[in-house]
N, C-alpha and C. Protein backbone atom coordinates (compact mmCIF):
# COMPACT_ATOMS: atom_id res chain seq x y z
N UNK A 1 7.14 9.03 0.89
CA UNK A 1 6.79 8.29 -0.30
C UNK A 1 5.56 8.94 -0.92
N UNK A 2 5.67 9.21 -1.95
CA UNK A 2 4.47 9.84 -3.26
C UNK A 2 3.36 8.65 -3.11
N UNK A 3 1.89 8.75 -3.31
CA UNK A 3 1.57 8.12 -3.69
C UNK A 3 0.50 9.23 -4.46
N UNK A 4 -0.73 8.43 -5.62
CA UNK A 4 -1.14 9.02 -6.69
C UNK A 4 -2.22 7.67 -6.77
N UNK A 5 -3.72 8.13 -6.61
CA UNK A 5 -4.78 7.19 -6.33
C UNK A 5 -5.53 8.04 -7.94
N UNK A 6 -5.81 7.32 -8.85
CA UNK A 6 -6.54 7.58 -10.16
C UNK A 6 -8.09 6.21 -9.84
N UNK A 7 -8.67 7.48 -9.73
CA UNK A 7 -10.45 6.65 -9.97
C UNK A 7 -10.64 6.94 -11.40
N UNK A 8 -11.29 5.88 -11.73
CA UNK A 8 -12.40 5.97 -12.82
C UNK A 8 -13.39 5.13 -12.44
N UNK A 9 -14.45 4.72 -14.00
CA UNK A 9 -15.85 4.21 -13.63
C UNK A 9 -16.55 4.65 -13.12
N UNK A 10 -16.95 5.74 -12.48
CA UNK A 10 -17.66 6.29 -11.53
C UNK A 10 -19.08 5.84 -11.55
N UNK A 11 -19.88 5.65 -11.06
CA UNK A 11 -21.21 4.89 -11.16
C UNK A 11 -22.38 6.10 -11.03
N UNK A 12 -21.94 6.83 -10.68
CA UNK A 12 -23.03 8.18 -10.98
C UNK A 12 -23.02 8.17 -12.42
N UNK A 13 -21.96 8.04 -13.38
CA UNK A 13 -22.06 7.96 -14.70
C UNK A 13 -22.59 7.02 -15.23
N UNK A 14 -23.35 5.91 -14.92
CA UNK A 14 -24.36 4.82 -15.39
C UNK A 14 -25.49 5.27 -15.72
N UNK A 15 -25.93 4.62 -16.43
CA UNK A 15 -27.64 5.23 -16.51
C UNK A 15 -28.17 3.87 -15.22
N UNK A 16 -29.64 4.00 -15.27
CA UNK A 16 -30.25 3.43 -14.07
C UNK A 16 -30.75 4.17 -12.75
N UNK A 17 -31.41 3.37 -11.71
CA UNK A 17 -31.58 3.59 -10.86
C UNK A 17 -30.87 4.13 -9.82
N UNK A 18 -29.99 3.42 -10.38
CA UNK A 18 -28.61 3.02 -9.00
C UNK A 18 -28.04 4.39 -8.79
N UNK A 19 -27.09 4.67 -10.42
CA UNK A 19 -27.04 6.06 -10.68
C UNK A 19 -27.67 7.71 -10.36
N UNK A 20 -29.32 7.46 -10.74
CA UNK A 20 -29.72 8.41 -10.41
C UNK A 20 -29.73 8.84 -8.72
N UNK A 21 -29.89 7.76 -7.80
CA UNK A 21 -30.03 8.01 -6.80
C UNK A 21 -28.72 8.39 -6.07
N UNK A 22 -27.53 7.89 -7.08
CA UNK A 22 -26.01 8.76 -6.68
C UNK A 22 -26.40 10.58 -7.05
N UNK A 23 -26.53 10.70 -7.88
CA UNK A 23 -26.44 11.70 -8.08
C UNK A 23 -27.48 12.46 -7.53
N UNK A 24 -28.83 12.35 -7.53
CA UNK A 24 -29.17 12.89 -7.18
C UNK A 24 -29.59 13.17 -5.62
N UNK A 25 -28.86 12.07 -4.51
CA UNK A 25 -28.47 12.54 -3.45
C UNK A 25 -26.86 12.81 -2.89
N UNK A 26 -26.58 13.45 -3.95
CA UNK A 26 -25.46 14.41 -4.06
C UNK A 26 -24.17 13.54 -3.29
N UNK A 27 -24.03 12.33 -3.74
CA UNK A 27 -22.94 11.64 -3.02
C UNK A 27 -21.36 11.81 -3.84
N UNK A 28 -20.35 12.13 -3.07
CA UNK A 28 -19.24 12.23 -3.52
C UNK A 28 -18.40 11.22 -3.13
N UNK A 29 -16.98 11.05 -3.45
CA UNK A 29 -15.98 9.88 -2.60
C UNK A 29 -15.10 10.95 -2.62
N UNK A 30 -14.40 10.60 -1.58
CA UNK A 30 -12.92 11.25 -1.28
C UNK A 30 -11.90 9.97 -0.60
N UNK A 31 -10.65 10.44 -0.44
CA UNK A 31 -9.87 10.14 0.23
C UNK A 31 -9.71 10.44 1.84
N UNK A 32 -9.18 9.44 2.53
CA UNK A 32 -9.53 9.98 4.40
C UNK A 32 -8.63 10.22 4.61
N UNK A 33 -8.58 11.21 5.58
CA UNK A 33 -6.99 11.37 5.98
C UNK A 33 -7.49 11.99 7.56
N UNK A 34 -6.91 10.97 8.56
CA UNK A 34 -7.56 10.33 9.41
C UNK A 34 -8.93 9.95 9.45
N UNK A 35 -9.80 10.79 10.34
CA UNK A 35 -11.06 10.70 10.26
C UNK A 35 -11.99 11.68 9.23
N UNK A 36 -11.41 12.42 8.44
CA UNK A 36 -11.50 13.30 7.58
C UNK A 36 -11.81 13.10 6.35
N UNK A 37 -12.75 13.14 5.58
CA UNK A 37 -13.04 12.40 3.82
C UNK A 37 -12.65 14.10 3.15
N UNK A 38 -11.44 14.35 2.45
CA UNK A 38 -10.95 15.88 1.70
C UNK A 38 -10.84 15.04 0.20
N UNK A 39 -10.46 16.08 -0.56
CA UNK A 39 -10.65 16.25 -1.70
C UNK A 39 -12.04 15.06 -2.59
N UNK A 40 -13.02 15.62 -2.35
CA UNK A 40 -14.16 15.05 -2.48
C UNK A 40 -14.88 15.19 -4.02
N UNK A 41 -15.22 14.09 -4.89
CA UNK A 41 -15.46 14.26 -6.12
C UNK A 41 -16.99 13.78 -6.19
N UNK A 42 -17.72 14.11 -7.12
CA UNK A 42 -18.90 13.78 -7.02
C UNK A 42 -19.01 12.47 -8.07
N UNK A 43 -20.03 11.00 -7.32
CA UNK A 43 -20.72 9.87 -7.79
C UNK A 43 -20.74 10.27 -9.53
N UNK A 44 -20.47 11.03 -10.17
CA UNK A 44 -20.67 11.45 -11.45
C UNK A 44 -19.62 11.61 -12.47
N UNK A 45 -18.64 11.86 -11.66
CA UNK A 45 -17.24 12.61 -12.25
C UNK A 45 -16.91 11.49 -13.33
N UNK A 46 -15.91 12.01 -14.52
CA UNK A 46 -15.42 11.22 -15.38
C UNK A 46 -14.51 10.63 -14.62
N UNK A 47 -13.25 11.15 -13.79
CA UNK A 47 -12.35 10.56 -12.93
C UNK A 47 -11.79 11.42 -11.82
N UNK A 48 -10.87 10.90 -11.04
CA UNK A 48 -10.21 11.68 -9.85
C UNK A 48 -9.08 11.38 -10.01
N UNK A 49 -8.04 12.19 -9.47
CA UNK A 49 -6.84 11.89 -9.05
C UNK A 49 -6.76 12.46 -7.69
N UNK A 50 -6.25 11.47 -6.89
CA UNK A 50 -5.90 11.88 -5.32
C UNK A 50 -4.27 11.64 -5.06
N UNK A 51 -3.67 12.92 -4.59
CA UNK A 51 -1.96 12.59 -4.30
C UNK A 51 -1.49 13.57 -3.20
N UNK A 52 -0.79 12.46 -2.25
CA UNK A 52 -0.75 12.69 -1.26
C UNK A 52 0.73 12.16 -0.96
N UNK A 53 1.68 12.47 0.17
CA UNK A 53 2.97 12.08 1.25
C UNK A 53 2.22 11.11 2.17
N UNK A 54 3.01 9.62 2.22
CA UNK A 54 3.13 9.17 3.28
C UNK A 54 4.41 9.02 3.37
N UNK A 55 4.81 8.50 4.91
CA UNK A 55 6.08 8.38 5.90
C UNK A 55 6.41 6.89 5.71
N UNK A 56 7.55 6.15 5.44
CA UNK A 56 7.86 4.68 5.05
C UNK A 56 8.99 4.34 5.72
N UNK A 57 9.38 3.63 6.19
CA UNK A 57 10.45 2.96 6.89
C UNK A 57 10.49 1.37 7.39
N UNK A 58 12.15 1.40 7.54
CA UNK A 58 11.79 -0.66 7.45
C UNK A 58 12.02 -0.99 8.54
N UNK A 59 11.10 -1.96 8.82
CA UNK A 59 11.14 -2.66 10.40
C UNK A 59 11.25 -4.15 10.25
N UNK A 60 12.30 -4.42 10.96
CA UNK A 60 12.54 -6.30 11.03
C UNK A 60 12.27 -6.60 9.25
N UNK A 61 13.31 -5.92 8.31
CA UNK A 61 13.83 -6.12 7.01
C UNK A 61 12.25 -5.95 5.72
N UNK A 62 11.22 -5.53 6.72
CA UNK A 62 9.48 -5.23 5.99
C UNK A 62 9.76 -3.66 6.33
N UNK A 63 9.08 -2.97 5.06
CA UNK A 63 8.48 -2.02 4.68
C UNK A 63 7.57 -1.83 5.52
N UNK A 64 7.29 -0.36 6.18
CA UNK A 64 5.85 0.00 6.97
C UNK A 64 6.04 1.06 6.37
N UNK A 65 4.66 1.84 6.41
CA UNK A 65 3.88 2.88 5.66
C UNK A 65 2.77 3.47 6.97
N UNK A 66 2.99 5.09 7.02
CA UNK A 66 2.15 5.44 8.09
C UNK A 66 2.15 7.02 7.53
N UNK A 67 1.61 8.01 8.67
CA UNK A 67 0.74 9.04 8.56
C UNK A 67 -0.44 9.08 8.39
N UNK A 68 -1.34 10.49 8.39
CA UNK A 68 -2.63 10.72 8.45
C UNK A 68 -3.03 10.36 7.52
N UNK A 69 -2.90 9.79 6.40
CA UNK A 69 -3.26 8.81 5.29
C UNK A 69 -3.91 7.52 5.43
N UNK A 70 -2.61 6.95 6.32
CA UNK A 70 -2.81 5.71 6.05
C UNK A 70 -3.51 5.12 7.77
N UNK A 71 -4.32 3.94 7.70
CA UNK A 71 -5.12 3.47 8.61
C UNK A 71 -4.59 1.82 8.65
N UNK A 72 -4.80 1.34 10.00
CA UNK A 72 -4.83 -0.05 10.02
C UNK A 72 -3.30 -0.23 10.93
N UNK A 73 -2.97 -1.24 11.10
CA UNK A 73 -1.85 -1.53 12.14
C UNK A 73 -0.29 -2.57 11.52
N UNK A 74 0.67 -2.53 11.71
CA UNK A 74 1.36 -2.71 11.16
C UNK A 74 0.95 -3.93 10.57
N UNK A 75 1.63 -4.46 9.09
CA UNK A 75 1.27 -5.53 8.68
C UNK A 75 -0.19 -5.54 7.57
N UNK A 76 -0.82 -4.51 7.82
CA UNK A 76 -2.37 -4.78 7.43
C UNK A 76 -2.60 -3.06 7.48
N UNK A 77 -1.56 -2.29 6.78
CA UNK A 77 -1.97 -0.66 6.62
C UNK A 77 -2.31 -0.49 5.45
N UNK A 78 -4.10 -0.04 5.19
CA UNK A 78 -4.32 0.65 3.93
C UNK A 78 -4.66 2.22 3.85
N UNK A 79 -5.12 2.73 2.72
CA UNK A 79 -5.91 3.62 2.66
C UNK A 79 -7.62 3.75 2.64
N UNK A 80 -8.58 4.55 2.53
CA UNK A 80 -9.80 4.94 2.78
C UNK A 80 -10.09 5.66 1.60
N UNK A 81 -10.60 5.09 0.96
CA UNK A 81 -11.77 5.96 -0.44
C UNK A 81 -12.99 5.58 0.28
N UNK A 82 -13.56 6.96 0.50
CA UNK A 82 -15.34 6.90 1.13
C UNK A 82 -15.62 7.54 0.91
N UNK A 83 -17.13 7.12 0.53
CA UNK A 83 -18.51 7.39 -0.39
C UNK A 83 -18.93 8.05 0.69
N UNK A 84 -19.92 9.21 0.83
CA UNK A 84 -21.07 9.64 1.18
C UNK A 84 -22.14 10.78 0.82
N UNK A 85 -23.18 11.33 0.94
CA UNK A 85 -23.51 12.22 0.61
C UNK A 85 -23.52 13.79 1.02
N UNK A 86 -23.44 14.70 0.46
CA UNK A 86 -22.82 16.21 0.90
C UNK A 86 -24.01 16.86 0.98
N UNK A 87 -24.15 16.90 2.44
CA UNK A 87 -25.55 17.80 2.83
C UNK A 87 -24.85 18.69 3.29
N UNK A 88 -25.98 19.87 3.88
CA UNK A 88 -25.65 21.35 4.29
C UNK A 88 -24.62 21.03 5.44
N UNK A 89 -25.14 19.75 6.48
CA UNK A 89 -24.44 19.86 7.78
C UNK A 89 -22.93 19.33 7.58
N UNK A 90 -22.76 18.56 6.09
CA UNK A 90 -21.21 18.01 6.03
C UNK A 90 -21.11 17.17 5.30
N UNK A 91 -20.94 15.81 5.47
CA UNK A 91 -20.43 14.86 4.27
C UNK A 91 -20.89 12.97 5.29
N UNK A 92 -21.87 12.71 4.69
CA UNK A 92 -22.98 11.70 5.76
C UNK A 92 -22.20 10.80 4.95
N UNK A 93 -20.92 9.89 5.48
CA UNK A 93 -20.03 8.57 4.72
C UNK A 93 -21.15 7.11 5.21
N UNK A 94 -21.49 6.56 4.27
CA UNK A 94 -22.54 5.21 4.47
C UNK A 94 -21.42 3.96 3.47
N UNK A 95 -20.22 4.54 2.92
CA UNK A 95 -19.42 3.39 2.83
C UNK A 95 -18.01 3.68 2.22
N UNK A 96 -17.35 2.47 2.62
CA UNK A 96 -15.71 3.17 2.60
C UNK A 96 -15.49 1.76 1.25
N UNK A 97 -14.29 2.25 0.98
CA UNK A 97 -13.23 1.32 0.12
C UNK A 97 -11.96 1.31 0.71
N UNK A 98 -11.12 0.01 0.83
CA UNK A 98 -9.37 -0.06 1.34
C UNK A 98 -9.10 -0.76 0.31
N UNK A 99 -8.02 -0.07 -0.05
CA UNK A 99 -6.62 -0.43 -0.47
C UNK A 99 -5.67 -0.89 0.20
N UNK A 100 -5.38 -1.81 0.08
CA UNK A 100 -4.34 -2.48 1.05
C UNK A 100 -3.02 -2.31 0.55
N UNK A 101 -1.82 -2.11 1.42
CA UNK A 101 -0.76 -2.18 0.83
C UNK A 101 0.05 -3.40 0.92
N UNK A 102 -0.34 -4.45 1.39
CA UNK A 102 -0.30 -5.57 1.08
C UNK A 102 -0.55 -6.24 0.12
N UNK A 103 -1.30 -5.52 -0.80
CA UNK A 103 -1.69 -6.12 -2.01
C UNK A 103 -0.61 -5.26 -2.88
N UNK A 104 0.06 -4.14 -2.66
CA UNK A 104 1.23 -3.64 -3.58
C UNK A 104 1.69 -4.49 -3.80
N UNK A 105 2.21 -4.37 -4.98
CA UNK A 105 3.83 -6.14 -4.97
C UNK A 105 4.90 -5.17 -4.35
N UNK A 106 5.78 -6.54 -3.46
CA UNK A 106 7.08 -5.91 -2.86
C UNK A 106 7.95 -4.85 -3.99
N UNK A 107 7.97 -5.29 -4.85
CA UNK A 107 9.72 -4.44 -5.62
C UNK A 107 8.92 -2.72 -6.28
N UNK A 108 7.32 -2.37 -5.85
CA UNK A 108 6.89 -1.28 -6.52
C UNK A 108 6.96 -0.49 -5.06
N UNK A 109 6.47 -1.13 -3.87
CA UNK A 109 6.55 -0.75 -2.69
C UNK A 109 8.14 -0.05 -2.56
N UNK A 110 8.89 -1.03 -2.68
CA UNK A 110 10.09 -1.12 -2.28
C UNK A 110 10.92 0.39 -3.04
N UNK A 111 10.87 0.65 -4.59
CA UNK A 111 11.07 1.24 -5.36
C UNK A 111 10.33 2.66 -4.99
N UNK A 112 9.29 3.11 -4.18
CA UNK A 112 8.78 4.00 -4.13
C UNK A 112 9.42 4.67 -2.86
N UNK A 113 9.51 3.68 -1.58
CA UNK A 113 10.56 3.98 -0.45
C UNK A 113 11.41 4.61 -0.91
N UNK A 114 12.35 3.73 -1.62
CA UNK A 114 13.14 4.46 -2.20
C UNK A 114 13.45 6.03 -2.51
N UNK A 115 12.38 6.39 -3.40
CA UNK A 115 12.50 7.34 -4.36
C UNK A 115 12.65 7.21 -5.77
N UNK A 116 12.39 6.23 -6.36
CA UNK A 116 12.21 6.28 -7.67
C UNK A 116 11.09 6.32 -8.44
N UNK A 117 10.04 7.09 -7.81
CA UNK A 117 8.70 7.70 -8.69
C UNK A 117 7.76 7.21 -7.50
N UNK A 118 6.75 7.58 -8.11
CA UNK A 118 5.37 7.81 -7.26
C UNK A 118 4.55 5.97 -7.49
N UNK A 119 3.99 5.72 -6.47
CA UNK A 119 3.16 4.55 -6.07
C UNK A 119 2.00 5.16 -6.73
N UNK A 120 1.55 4.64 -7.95
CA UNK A 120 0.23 4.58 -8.30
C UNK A 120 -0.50 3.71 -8.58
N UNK A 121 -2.08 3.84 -7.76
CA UNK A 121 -3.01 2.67 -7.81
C UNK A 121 -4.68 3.30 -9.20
N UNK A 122 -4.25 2.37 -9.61
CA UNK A 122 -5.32 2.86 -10.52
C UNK A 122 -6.87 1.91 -9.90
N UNK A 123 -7.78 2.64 -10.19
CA UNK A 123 -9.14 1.43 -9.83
C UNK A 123 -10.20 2.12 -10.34
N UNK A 124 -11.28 1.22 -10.48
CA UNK A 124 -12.62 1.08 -11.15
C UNK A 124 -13.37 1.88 -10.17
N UNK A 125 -14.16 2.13 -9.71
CA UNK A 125 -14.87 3.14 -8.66
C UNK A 125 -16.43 2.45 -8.55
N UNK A 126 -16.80 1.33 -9.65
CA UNK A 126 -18.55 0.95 -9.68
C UNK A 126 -17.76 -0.60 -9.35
N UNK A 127 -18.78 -0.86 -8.55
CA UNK A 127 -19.03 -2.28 -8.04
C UNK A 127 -19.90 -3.36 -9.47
N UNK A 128 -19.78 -4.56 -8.95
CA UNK A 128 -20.41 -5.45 -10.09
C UNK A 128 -22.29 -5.28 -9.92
N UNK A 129 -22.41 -4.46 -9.00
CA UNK A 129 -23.98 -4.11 -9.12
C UNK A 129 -24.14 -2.79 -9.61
N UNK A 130 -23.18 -2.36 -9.86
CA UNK A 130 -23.37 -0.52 -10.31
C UNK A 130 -23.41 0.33 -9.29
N UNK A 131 -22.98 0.28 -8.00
CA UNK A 131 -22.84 0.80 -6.94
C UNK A 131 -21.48 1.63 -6.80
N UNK A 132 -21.35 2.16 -5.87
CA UNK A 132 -19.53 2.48 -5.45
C UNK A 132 -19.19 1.26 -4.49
N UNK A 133 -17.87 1.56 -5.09
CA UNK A 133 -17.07 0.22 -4.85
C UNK A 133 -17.00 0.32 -3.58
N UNK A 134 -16.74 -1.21 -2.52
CA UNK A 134 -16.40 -0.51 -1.17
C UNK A 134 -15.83 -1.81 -0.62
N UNK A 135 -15.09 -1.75 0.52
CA UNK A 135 -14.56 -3.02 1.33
C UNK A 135 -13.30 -3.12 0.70
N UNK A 136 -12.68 -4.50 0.76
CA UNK A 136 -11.21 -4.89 0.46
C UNK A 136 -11.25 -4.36 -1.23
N UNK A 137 -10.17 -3.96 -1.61
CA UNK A 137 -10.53 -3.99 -2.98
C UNK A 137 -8.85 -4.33 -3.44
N UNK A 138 -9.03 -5.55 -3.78
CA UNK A 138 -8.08 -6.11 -4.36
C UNK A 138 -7.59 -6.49 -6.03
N UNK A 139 -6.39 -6.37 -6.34
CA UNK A 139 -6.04 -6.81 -8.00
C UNK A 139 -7.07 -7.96 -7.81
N UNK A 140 -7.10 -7.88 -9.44
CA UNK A 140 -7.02 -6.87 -10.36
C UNK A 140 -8.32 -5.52 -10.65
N UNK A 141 -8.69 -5.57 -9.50
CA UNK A 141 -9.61 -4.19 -9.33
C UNK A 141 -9.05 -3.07 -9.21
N UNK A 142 -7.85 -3.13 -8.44
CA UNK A 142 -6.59 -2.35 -8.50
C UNK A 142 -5.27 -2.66 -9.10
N UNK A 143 -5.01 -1.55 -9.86
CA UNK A 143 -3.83 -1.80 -10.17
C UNK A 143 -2.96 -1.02 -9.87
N UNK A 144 -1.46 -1.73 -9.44
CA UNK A 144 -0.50 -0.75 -8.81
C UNK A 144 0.80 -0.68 -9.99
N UNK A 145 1.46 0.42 -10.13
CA UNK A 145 2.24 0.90 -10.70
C UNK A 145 3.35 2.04 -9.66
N UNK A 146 4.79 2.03 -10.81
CA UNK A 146 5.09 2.86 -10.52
C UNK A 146 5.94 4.07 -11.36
N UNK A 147 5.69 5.41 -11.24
CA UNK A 147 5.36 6.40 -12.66
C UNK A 147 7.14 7.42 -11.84
């Protein structure tokens, strides 16, 4: 199954405090794939697109979703957008974001199993304090589609 993660908002792009201290301790977000934060964009960026294969199959007449993507245990599998900053020694993560696929609606889930286009989640990337977003992040903070 396709999926296709579009950030915007980015909060390095704020003016403020909050902002400067994104940027100027060089914090990026990426996507995890296991314990791994890759394709990494910087607190600043106008937007991202992240797209990636996961593995889908139905168990007891429910949809499950797995691979190095996806985290969490059947029933309760999301993805990982995490924030951290990019020093010499690597990438110091001080906070994550999930997407739950529980929060997909069934018939976009269902339709993507399938094969009839790519699962895309669109989302805001700044928190209601001007921060990066992080923790559960649920509609309508996300929105799911399918392209």
């Amino acid at each position: 199954m396709r999926i296709r993660i579009d950030g915007t908002d980015f909060p390095g792009q704020r003016a403020g405090a909050e902002a400067d201290a994104l940027r100027l301790g060089n914090v990026h977000v990426g996507v995890q794939r296991k314990a791994d934060v890759v394709d990494q964009v910087p607190a600043d960026a106008a937007s991202a697109t992240w797209s990636f294969e996961v593995s889908s199959r139905e168990i007891d007449c429910a949809l499950d979703v797995g691979g190095p993507w996806v985290h969490g245990r059947p029933g309760a599998r999301f993805l990982y957008l995490s924030w951290g900053a990019v020093t010499q020694d690597g990438f110091a993560m001080f906070r994550r974001a999930k997407l739950m696929f529980t929060d997909v609606p069934t018939e976009l889930l269902r339709a993507a199993h399938e094969g009839n286009g790519t699962l895309v989640g669109r989302v805001g990337l700044t928190d209601a304090a001007g921060g990066p977003i992080c923790a559960r992040v649920r509609p309508p903070a996300v929105a799911w589609a399918l392209e």
